[in-house]
C-alpha atoms as a PDB file:
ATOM      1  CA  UNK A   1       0.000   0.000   0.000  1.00  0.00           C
ATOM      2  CA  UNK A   2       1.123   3.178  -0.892  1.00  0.00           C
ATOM      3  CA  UNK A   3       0.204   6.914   0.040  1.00  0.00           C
ATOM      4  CA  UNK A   4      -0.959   9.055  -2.175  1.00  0.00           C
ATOM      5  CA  UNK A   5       1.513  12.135  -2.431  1.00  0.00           C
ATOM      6  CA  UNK A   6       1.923  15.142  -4.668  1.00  0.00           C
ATOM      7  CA  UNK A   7       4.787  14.215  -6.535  1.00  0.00           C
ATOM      8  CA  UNK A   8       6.097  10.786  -8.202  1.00  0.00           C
ATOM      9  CA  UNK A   9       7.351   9.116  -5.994  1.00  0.00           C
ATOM     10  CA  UNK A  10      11.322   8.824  -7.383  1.00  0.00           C
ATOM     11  CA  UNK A  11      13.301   7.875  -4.338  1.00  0.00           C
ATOM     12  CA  UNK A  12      13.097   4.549  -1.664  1.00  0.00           C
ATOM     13  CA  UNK A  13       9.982   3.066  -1.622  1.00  0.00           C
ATOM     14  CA  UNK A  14       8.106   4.350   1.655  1.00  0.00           C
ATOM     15  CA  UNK A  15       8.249   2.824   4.949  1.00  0.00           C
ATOM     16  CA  UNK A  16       6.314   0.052   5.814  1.00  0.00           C
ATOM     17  CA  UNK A  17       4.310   1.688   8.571  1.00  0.00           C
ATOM     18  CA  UNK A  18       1.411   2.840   6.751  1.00  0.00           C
ATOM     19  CA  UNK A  19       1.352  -0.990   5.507  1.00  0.00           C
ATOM     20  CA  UNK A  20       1.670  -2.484   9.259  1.00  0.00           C
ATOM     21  CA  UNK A  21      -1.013   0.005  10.639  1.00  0.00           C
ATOM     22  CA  UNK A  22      -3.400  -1.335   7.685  1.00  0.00           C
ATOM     23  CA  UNK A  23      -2.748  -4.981   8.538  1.00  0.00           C
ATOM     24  CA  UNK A  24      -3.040  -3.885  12.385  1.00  0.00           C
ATOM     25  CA  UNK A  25      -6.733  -2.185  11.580  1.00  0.00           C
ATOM     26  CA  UNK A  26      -7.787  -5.173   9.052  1.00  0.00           C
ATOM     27  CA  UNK A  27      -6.609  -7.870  11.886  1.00  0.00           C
ATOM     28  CA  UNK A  28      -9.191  -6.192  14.285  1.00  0.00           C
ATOM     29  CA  UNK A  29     -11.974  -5.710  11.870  1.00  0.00           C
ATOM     30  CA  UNK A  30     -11.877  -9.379  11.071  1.00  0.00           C
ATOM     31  CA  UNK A  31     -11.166 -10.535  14.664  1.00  0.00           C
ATOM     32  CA  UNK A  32     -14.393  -8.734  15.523  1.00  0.00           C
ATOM     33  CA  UNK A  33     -16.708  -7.811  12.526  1.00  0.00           C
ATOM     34  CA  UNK A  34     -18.424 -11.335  12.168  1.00  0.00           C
ATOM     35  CA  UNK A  35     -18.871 -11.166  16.109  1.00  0.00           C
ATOM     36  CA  UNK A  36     -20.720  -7.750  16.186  1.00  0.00           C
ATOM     37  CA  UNK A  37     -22.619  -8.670  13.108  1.00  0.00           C
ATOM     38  CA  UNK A  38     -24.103 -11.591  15.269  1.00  0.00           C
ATOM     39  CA  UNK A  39     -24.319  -9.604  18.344  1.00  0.00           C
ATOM     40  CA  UNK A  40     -27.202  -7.162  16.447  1.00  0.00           C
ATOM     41  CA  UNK A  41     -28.654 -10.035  14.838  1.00  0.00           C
ATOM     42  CA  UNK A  42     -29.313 -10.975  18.460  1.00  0.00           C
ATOM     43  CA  UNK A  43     -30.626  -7.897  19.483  1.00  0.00           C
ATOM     44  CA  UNK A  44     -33.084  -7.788  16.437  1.00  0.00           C
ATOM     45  CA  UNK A  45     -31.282  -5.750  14.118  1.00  0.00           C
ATOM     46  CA  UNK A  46     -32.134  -6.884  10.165  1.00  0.00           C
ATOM     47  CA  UNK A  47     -29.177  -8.298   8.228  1.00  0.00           C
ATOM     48  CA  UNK A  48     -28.362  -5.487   6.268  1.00  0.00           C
ATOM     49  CA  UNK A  49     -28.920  -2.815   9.279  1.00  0.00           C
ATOM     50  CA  UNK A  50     -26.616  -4.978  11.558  1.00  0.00           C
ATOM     51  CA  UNK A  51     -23.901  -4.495   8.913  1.00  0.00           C
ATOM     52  CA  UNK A  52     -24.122  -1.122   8.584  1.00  0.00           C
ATOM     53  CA  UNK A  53     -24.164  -0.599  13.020  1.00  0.00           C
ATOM     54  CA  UNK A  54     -21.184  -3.056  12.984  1.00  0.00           C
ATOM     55  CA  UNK A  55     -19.548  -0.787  10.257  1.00  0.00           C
ATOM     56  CA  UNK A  56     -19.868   2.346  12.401  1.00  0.00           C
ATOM     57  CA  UNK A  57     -19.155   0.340  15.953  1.00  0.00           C
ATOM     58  CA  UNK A  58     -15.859  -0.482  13.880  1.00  0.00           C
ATOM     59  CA  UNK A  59     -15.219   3.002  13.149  1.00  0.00           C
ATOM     60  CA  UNK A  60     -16.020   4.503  16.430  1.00  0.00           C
ATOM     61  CA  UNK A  61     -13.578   1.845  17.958  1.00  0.00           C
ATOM     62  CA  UNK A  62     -10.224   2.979  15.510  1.00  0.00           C
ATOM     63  CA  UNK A  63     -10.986   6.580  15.922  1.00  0.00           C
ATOM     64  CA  UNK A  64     -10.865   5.785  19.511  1.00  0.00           C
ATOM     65  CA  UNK A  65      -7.855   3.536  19.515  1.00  0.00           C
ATOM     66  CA  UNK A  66      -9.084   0.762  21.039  1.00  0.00           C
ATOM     67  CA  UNK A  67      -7.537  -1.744  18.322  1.00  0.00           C
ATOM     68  CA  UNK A  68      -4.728  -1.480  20.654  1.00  0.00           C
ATOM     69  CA  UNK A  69      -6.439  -2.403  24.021  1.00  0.00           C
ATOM     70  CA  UNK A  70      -6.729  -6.444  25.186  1.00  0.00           C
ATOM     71  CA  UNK A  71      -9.517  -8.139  23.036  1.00  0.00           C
ATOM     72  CA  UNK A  72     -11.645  -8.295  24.925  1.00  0.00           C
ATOM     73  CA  UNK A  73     -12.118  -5.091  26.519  1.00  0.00           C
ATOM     74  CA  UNK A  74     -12.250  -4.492  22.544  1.00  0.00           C
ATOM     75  CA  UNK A  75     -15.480  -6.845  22.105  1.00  0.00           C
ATOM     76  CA  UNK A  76     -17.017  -5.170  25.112  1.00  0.00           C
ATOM     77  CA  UNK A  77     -16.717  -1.734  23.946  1.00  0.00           C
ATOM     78  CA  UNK A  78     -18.013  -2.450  20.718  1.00  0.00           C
ATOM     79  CA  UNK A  79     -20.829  -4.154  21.447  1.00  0.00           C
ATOM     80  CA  UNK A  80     -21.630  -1.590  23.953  1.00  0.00           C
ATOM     81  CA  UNK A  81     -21.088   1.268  21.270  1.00  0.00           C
ATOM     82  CA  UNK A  82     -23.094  -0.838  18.615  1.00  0.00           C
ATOM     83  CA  UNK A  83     -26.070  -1.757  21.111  1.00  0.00           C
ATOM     84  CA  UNK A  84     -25.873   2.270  21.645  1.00  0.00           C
ATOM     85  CA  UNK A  85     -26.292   3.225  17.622  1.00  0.00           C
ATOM     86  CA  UNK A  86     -28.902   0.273  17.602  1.00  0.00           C
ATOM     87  CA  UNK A  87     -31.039   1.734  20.469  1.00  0.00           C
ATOM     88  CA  UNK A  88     -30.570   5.201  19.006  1.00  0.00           C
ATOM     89  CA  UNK A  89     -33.017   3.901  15.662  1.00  0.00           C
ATOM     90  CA  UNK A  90     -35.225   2.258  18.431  1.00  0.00           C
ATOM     91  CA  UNK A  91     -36.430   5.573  19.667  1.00  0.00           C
ATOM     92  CA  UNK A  92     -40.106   4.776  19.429  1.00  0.00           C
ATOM     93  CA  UNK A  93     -39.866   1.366  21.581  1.00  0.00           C
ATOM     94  CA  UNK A  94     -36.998   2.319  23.882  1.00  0.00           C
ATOM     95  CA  UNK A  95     -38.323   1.065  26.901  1.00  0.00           C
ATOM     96  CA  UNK A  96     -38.592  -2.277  25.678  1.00  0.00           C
ATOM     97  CA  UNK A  97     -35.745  -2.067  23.412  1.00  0.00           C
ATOM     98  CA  UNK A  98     -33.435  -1.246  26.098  1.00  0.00           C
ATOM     99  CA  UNK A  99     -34.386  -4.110  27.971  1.00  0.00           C
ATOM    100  CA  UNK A 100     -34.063  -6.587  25.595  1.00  0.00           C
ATOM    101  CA  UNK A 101     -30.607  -4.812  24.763  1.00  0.00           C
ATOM    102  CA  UNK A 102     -29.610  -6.138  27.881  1.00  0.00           C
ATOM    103  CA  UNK A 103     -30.839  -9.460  28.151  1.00  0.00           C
ATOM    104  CA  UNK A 104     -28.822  -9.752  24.729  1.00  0.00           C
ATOM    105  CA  UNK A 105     -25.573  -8.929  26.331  1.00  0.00           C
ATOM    106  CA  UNK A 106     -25.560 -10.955  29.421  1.00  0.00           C
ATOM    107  CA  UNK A 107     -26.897 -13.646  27.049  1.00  0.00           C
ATOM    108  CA  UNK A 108     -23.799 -13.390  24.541  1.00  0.00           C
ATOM    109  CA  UNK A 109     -21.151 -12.827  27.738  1.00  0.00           C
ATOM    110  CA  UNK A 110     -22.965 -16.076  29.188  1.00  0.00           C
ATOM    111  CA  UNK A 111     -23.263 -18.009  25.859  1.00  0.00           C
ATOM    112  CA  UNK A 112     -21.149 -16.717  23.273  1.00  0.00           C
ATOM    113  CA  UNK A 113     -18.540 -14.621  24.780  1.00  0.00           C
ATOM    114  CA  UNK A 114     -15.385 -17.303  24.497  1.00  0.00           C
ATOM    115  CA  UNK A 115     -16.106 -18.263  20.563  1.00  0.00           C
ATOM    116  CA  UNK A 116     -18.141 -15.599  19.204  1.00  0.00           C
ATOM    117  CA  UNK A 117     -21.033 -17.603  18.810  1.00  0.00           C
ATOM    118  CA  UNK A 118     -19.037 -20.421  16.337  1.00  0.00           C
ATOM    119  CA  UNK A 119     -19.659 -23.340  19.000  1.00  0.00           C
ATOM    120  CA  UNK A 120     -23.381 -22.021  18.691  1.00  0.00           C
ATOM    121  CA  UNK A 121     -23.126 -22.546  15.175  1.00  0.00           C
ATOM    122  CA  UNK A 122     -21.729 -25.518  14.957  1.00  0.00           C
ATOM    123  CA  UNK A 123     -23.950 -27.381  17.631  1.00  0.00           C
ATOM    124  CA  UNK A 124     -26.899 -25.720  15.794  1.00  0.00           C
ATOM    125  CA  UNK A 125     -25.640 -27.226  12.301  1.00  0.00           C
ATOM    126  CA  UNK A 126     -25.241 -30.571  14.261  1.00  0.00           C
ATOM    127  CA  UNK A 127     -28.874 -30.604  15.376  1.00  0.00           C
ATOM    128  CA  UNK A 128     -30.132 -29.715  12.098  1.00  0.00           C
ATOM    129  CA  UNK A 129     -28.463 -32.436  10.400  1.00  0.00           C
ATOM    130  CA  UNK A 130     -30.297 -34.963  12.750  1.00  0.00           C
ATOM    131  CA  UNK A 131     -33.815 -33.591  11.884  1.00  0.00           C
ATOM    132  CA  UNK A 132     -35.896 -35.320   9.185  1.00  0.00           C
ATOM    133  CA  UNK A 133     -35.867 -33.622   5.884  1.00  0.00           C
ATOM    134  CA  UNK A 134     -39.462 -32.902   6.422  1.00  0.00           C
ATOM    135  CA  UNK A 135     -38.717 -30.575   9.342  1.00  0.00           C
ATOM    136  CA  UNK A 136     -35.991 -29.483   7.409  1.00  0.00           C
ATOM    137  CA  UNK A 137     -37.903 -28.105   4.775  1.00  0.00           C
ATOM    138  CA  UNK A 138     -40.363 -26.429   6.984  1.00  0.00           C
ATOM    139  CA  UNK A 139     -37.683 -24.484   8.908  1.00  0.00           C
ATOM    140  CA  UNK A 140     -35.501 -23.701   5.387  1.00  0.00           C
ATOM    141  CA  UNK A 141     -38.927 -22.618   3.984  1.00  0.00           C
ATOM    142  CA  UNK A 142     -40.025 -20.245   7.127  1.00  0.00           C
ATOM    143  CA  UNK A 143     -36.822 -18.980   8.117  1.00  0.00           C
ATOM    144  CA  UNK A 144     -34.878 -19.010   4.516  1.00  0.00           C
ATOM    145  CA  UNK A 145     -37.772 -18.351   2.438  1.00  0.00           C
ATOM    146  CA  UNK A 146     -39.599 -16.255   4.604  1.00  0.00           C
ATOM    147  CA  UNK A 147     -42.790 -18.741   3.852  1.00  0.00           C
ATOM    148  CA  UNK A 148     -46.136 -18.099   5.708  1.00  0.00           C
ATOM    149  CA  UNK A 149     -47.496 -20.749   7.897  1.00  0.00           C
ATOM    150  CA  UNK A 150     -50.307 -20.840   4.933  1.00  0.00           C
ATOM    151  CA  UNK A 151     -48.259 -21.566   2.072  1.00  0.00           C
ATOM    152  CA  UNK A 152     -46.278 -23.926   3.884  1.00  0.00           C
ATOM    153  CA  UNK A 153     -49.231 -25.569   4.993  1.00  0.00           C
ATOM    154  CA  UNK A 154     -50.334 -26.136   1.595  1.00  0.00           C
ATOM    155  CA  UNK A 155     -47.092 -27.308   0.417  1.00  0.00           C
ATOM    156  CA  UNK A 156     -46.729 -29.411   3.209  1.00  0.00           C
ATOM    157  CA  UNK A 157     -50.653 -30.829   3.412  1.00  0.00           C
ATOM    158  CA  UNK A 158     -51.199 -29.710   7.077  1.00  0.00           C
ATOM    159  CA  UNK A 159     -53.067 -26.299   8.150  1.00  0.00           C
ATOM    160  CA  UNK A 160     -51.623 -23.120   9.664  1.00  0.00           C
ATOM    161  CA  UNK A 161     -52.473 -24.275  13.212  1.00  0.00           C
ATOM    162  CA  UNK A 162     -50.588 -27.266  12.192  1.00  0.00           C
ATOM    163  CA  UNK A 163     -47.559 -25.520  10.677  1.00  0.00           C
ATOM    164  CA  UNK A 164     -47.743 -23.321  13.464  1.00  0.00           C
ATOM    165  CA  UNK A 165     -47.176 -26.291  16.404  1.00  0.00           C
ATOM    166  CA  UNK A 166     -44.259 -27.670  14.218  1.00  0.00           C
ATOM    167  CA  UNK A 167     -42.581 -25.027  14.189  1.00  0.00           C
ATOM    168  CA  UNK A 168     -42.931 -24.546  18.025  1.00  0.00           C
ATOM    169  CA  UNK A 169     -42.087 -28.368  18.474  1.00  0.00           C
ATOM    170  CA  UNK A 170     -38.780 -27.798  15.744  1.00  0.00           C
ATOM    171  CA  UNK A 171     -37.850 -24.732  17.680  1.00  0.00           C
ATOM    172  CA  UNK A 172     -37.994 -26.631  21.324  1.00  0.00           C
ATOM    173  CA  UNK A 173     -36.125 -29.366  19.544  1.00  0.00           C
ATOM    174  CA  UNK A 174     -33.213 -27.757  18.363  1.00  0.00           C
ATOM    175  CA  UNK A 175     -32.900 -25.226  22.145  1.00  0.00           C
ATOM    176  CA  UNK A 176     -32.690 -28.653  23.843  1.00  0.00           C
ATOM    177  CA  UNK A 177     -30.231 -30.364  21.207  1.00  0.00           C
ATOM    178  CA  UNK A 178     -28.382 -27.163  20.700  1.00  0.00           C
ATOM    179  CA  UNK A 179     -28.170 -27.258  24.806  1.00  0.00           C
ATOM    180  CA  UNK A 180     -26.686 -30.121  25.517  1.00  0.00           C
ATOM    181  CA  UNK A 181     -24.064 -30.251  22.680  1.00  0.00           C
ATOM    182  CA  UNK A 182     -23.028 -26.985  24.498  1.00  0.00           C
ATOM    183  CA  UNK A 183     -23.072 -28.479  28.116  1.00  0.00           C
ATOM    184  CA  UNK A 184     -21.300 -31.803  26.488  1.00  0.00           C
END
């Protein structure tokens, strides 16, 4: 990488600071972009939103310096600052937003707060790979496709109520399985 000057540049190349500082600030957006990303997701933040909060968390964080603090007094202070932009859009539910802002973190420092949320993943790909492709479907078709519960109770012969209490049962299913591959 080199900086953009004036003149040609004629002489020795430039010194490899500028290039050491960029690795520096792209080894802490990848250490903790993927994290924050899943932190909003918990909070309720939409895909695309939670990129653009984690984006500005980031930001925040290397104006601030703290690339160069301990990780993860890093982690903390950006989901902190994140959970602060998110709660900023959530002016007209605050109250309840706040609160569930909350639950979120001491849920990810309980959970998530040693991996990031990858052991989550993985135990949660586990579990689905047990389920019947039936119940398969139904959850890649709800939560994928963003199918209604009446659509996919005509593809799937059943009615709403019934799509309604698999999905409940799937959900319960996978909490419990996802539990104790956690605990094991």
């Amino acid at each position: 990488m080199h900086a953009v000057t004036d003149s040609p540049q004629t002489s020795a190349p430039e010194p490899a600071a500028p290039a050491a500082a960029a690795s520096g600030i792209d080894a802490f957006v990848g250490r903790h972009q993927q994290m924050l990303w899943r932190f909003l997701r918990v909070l309720g933040c939409a895909g695309q939103r939670a990129e653009e909060i984690a984006q500005d968390a980031l930001v925040i964080a290397l104006q601030r310096g703290v690339e160069n603090g301990p990780g993860p007094r890093a982690a903390a202070f950006l989901r902190q600052t994140a959970r602060h932009l998110w709660l900023r859009e959530q002016r007209a539910d605050r109250r309840r937003a706040a609160h569930h802002a909350e639950a979120a973190e001491r849920l990810w420092q309980r959970e998530f707060d040693g991996d990031d949320g990858d052991g989550w993943l993985q135990a949660l790909d586990r579990c689905l790979e047990q389920l019947p492709e039936r119940s398969r479907a139904a959850l890649d078709r709800t939560y994928r496709d963003g199918m209604g519960r009446a659509e996919l109770g005509a593809e799937l012969g059943i009615g709403e109520h019934g799509v309604r209490n698999l999905l409940h049962r799937l959900r319960a299913a996978l909490r419990d399985c996802i539990e104790r591959r956690r605990q094991a």
